[in-house]
Protein backbone atom coordinates (compact mmCIF):
# COMPACT_ATOMS: atom_id res chain seq x y z
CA UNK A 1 -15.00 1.16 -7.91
CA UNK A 2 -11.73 -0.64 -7.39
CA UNK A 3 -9.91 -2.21 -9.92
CA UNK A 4 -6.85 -5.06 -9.80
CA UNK A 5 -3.91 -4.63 -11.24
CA UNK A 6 -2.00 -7.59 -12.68
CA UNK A 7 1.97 -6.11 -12.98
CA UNK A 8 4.05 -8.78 -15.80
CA UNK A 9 6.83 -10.08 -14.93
CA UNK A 10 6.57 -9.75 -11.94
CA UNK A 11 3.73 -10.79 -10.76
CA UNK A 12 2.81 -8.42 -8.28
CA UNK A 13 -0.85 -7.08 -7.70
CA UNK A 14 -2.55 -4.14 -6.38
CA UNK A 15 -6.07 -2.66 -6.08
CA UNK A 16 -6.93 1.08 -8.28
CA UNK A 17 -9.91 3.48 -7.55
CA UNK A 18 -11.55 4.30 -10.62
CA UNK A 19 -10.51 8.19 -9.65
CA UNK A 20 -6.82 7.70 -9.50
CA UNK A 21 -4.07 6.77 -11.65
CA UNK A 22 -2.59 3.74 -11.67
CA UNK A 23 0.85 5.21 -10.99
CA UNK A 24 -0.63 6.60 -8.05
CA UNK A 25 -2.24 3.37 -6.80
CA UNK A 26 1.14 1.65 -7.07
CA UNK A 27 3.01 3.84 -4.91
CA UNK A 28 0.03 4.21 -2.39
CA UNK A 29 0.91 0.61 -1.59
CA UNK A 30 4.40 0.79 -1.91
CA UNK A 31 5.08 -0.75 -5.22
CA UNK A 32 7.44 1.67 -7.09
CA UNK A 33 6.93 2.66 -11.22
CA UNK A 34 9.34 4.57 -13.00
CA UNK A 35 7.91 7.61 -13.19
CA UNK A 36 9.76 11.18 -13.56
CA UNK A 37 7.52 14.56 -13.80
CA UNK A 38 3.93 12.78 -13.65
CA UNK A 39 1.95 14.90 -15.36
CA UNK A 40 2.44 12.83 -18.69
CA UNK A 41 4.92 15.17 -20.28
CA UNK A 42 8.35 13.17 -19.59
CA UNK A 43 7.38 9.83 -20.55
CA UNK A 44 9.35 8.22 -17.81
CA UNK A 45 6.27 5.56 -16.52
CA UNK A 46 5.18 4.35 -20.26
CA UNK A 47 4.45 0.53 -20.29
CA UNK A 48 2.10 -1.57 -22.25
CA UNK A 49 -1.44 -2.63 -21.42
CA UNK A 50 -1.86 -6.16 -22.14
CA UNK A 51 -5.19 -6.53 -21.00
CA UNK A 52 -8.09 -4.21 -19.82
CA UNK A 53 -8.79 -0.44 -20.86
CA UNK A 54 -7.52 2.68 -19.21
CA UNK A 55 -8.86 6.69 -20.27
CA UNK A 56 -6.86 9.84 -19.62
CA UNK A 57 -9.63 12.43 -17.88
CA UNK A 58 -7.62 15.37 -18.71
CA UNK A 59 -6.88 14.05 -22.59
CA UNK A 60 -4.12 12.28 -24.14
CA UNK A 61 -0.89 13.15 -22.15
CA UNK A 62 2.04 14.72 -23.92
CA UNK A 63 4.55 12.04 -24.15
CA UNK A 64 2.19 9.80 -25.30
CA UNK A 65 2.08 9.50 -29.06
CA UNK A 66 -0.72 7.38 -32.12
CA UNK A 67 2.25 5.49 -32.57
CA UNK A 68 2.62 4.08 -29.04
CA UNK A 69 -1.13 4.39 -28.09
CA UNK A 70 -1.50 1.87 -31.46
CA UNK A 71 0.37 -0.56 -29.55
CA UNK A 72 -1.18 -0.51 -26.45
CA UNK A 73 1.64 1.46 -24.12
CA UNK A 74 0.36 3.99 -21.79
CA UNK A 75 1.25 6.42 -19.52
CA UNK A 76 0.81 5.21 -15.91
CA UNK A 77 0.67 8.49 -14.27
CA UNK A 78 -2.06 9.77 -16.30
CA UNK A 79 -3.78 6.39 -16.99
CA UNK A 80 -7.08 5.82 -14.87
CA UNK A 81 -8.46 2.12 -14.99
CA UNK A 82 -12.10 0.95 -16.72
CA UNK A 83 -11.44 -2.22 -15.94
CA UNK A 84 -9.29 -4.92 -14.12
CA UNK A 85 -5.44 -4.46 -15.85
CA UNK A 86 -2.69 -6.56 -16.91
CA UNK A 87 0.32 -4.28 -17.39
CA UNK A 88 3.89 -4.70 -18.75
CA UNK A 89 6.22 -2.30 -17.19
CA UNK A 90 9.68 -2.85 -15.43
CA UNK A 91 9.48 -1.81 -11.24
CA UNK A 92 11.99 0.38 -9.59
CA UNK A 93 13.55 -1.46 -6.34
CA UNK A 94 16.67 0.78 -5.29
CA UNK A 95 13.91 3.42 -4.23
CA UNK A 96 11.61 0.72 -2.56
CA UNK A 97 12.90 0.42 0.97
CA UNK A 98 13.38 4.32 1.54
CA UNK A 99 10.61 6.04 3.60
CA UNK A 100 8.87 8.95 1.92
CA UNK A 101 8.59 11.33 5.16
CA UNK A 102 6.96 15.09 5.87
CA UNK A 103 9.62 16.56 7.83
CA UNK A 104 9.70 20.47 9.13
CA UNK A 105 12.74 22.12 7.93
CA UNK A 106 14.23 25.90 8.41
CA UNK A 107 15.69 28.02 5.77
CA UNK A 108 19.36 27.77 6.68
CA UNK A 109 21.06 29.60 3.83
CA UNK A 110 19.85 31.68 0.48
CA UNK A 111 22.41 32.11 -2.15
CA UNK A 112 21.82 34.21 -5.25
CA UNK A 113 23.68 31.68 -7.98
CA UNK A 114 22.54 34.02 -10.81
CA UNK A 115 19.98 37.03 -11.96
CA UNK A 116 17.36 34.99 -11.72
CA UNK A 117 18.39 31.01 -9.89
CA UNK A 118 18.57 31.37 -6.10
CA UNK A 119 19.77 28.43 -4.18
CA UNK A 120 18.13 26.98 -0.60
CA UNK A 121 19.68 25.29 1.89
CA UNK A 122 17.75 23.57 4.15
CA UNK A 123 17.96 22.43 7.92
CA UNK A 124 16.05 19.07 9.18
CA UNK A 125 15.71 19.14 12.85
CA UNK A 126 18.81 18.03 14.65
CA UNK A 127 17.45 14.47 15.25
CA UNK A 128 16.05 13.39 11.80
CA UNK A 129 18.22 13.01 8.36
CA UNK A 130 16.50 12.38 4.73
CA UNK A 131 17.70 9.06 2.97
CA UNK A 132 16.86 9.92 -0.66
CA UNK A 133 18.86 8.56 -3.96
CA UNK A 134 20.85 11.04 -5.81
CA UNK A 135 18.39 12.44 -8.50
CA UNK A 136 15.04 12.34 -6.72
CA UNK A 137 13.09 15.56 -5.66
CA UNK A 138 10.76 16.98 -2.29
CA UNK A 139 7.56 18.34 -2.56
CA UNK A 140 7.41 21.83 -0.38
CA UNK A 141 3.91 21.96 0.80
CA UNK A 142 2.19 25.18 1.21
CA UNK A 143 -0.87 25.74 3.12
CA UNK A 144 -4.22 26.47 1.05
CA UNK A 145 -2.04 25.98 -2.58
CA UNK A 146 -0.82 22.76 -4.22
CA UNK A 147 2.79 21.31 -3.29
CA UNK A 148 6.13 22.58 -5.02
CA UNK A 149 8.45 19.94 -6.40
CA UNK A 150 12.36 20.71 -6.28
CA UNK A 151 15.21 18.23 -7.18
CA UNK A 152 17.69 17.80 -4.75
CA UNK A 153 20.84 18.85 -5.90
CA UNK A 154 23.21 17.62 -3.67
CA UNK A 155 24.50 14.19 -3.18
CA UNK A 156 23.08 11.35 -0.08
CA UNK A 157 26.59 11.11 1.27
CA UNK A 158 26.32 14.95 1.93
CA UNK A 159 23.49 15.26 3.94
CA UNK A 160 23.79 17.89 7.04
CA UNK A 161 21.34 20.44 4.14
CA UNK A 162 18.63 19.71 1.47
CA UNK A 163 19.80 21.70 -1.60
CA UNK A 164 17.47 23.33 -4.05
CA UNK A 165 18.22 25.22 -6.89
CA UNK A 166 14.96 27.75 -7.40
CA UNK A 167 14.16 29.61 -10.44
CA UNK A 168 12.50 32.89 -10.68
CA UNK A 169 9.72 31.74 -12.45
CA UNK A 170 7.30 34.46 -13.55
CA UNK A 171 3.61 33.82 -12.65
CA UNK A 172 5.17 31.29 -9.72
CA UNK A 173 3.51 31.57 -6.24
CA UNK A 174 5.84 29.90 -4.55
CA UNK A 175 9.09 31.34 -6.36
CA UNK A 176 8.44 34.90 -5.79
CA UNK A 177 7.98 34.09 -2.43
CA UNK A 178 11.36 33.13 -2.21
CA UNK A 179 13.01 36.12 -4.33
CA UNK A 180 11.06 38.45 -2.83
CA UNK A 181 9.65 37.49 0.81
CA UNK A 182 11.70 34.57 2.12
CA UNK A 183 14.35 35.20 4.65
CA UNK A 184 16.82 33.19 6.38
CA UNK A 185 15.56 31.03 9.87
CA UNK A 186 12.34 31.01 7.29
CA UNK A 187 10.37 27.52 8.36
CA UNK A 188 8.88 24.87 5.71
CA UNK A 189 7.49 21.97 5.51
CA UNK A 190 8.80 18.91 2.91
CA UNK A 191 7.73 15.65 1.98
CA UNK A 192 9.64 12.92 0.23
CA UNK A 193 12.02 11.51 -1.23
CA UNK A 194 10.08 11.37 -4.35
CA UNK A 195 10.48 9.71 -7.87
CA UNK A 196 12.65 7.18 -9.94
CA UNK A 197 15.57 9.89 -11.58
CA UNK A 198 18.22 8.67 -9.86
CA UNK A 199 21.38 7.09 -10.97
CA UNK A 200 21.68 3.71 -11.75
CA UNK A 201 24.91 2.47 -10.66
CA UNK A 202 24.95 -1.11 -11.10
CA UNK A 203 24.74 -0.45 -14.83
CA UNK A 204 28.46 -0.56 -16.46
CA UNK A 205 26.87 2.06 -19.75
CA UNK A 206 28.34 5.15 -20.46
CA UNK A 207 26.25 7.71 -18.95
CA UNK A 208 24.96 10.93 -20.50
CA UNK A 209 23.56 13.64 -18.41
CA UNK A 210 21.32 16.19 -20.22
CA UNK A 211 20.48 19.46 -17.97
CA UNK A 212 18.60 22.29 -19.42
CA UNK A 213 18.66 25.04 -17.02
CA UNK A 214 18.19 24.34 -13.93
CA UNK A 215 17.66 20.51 -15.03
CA UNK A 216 21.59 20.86 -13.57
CA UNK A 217 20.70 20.54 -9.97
CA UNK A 218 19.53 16.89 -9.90
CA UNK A 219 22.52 15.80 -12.48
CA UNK A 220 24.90 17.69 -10.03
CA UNK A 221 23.44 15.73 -7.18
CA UNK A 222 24.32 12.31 -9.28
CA UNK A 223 27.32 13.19 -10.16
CA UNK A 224 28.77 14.07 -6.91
CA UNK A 225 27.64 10.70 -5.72
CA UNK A 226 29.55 8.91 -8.72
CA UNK A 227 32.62 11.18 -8.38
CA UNK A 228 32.37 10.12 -3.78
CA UNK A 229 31.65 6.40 -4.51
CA UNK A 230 34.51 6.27 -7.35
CA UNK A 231 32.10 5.29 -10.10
CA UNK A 232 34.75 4.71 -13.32
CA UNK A 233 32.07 4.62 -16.46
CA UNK A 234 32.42 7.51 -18.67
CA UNK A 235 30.11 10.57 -17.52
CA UNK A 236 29.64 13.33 -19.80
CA UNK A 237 27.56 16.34 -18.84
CA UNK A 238 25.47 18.46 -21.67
CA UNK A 239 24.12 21.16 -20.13
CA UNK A 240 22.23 23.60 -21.95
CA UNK A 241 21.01 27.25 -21.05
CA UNK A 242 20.49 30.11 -23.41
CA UNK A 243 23.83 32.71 -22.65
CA UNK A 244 26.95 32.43 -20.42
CA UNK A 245 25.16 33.86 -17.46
CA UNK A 246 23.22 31.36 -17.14
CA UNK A 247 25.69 28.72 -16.27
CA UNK A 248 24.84 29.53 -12.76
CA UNK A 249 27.62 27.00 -11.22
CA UNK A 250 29.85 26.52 -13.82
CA UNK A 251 33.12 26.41 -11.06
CA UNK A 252 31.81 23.13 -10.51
CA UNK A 253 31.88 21.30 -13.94
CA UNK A 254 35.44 22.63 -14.46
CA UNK A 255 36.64 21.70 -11.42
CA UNK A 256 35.40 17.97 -12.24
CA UNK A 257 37.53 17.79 -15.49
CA UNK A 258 40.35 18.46 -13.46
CA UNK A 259 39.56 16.28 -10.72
CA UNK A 260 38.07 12.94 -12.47
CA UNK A 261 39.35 11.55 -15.66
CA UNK A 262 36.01 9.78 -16.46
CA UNK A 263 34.15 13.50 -16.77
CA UNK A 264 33.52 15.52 -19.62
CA UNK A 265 31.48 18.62 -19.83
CA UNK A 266 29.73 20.07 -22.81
CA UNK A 267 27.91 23.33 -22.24
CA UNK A 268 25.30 24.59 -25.06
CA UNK A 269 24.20 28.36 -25.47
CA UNK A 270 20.75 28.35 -27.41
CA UNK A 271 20.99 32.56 -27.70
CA UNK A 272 24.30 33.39 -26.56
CA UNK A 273 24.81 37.21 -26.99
CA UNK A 274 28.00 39.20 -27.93
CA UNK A 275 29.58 39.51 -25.04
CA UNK A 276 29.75 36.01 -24.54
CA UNK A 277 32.31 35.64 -26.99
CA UNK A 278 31.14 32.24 -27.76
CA UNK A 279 33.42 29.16 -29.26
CA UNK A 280 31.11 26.37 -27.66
CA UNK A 281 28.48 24.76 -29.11
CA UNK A 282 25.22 26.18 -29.71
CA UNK A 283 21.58 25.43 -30.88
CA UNK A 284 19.53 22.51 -29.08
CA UNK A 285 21.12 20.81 -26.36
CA UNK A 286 20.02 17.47 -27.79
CA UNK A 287 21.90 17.82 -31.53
CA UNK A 288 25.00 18.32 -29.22
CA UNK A 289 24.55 14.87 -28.17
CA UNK A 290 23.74 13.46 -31.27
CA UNK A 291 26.66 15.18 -32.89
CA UNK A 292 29.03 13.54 -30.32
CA UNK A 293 27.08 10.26 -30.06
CA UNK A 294 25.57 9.12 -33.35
CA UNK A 295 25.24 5.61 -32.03
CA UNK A 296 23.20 5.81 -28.87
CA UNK A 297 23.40 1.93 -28.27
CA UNK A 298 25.67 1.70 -26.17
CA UNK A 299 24.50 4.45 -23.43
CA UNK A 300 22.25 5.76 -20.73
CA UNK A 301 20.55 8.63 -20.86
CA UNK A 302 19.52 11.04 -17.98
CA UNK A 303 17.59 13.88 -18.99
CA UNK A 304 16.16 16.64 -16.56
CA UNK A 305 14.74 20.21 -17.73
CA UNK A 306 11.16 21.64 -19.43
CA UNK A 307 8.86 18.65 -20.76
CA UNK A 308 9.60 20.12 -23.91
CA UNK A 309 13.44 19.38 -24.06
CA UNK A 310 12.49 16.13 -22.30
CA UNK A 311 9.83 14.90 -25.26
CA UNK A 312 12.19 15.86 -28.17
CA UNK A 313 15.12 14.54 -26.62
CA UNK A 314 13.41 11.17 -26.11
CA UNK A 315 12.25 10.85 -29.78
CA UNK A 316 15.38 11.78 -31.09
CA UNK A 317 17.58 9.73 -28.85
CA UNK A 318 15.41 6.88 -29.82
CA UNK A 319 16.17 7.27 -33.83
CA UNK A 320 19.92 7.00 -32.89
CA UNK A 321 19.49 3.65 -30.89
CA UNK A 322 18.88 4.66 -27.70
CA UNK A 323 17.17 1.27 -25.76
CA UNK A 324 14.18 3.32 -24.41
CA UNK A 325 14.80 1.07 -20.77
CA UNK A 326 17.95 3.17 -21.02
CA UNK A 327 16.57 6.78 -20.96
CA UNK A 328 15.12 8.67 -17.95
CA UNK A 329 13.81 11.75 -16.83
CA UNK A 330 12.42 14.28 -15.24
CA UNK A 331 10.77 16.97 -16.71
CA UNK A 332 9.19 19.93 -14.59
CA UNK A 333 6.71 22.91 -16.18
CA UNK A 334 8.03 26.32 -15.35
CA UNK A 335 4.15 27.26 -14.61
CA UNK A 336 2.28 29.31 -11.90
CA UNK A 337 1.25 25.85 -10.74
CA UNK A 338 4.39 23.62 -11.37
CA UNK A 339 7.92 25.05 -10.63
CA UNK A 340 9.82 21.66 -10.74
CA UNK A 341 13.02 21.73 -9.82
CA UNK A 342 13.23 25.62 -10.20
């Protein structure tokens, strides 16, 4: 059965199967949600239902809390339609007019960054280029197994490779793959650009950039556009990992503070061991903000690592004044299923 879908303010309308999301729906005819790791642990594509009734087949998502179930919000990505909908939720445009393509591509370069974060350079035939936003991701499909989503980690203006930052993530088909079978010349198939992380640069906020892990890659990727377009807001960069090693690129945040006066960088060790030698900050990633930033008001957040980061980062931010327009993400499961961004 197909359902309409009334989207307010706007206006616009589209059509839902009762066996898809509405999230889905929307960008099936080309009307962009916010939406970040769409599997209802981010909370990036939470608006309100204002009329009609949605279910969740796989049970209540995540991100999605009595409190904001009690008044009506819902996650679109995870929300299927029993009825016709009316829907409250702001639309992405800056992502609207770029095609999302399946392109071959060939392995052009593997770099071990760290013991266990390899990164992947890939080569689009000679004739085709992606146009993707700083912050979005590719699905790697795979034949007889579900796609692989990795952020893009380098910047649109810097386009000749796709770069992916890859995990070793144990249990992960498609990671071990890569640590342990993939060569150079090695030939893939990608398809995107996909979601609504990217940075927003006609807002004049302070922006905060959370990474945990390899959450850095897609915050790199924004950053490196701000730094090449000569974006002047403040940008300050929290990433967290849990020891030194793990700070898989670290040249590059250091080289920013000496190259851009509008950077600062904050790393966060959660276990750092002795040799470290630690003076930094340490414990959650997220109490580093706060204790910098007690007044969130002011700000915009981008947050990008493991759903759980993402949810308590969101909750928190929120109690210090975060406007929750003002916060997105995208949260990936290191799972045998799900390597996001890893």
């Amino acid at each position: 059965m197909t359902y309409q879908v009334t989207i307010q303010p706007s206006g616009h309308n589209f059509g839902v199967e009762s066996s898809e999301s509405v999230l889905d729906a929307a960008l099936r005819q080309g009307i962009i949600l916010p939406y970040g790791c769409r599997n209802g642990a981010c909370g990036s594509c939470m608006g309100t239902v204002a009329g009609g009734t949605v279910v969740y087949p796989n049970g209540t998502p995540a991100a999605l809390n009595a409190a904001n179930a009690a008044q009506n919000q819902a996650l679109f990505c995870q929300a299927r339609p029993t009825s016709d909908l009316t829907i409250q939720v702001r639309e992405v445009d800056a992502a609207r007019d770029i095609e999302v393509r399946t392109l071959p591509c060939r392995v052009n370069k593997l770099e071990h960054l760290a013991h266990d974060v390899i990164r992947i350079y890939l080569k689009l035939p000679d004739t085709e280029r992606l146009q993707f936003l700083a912050g979005q991701y590719i699905d790697v499909l795979l034949k007889d197994h579900a796609p692989r989503s990795f952020s893009i980690a380098n910047a649109p203006h810097d386009d000749s490779f796709i770069e992916l930052h890859i995990r070793n993530v144990s249990g992960g088909y498609f990671s071990a793959q890569v640590f342990n079978q993939m060569q150079e010349k090695s030939l893939l198939r990608i398809n995107g650009p996909l979601g609504t992380f990217f940075l927003r640069e006609d807002s004049e906020r302070p922006a905060i950039l959370i990474g945990g892990g390899t959450g850095f890659a897609p915050l790199k990727g924004m950053l490196e556009h701000a730094f090449h377009t000569g974006l002047e807001k403040p940008l300050h960069l929290y990433w967290g990992v849990r020891a030194s090693r793990d700070l898989y690129l670290e040249e590059l945040p250091l080289q920013w503070l000496q190259e851009h006066r509008n950077f600062s960088y904050t790393p966060v060790l959660s276990e750092p061991v002795p040799e470290d030698n630690w003076t930094g900050a340490t414990g959650f990633v997220t109490a580093a903000v706060i204790n910098d930033y007690p007044d969130l008001s002011g700000h915009d957040i981008y947050m990008s690592g493991p759903p759980v980061m993402v949810e308590a980062g969101h909750k928190l931010f929120m109690q210090y004044g975060l406007d929750v327009s003002r916060f997105f993400s995208d949260a990936f499961e290191y799972a045998a299923l799900s390597e996001k961004s890893e």
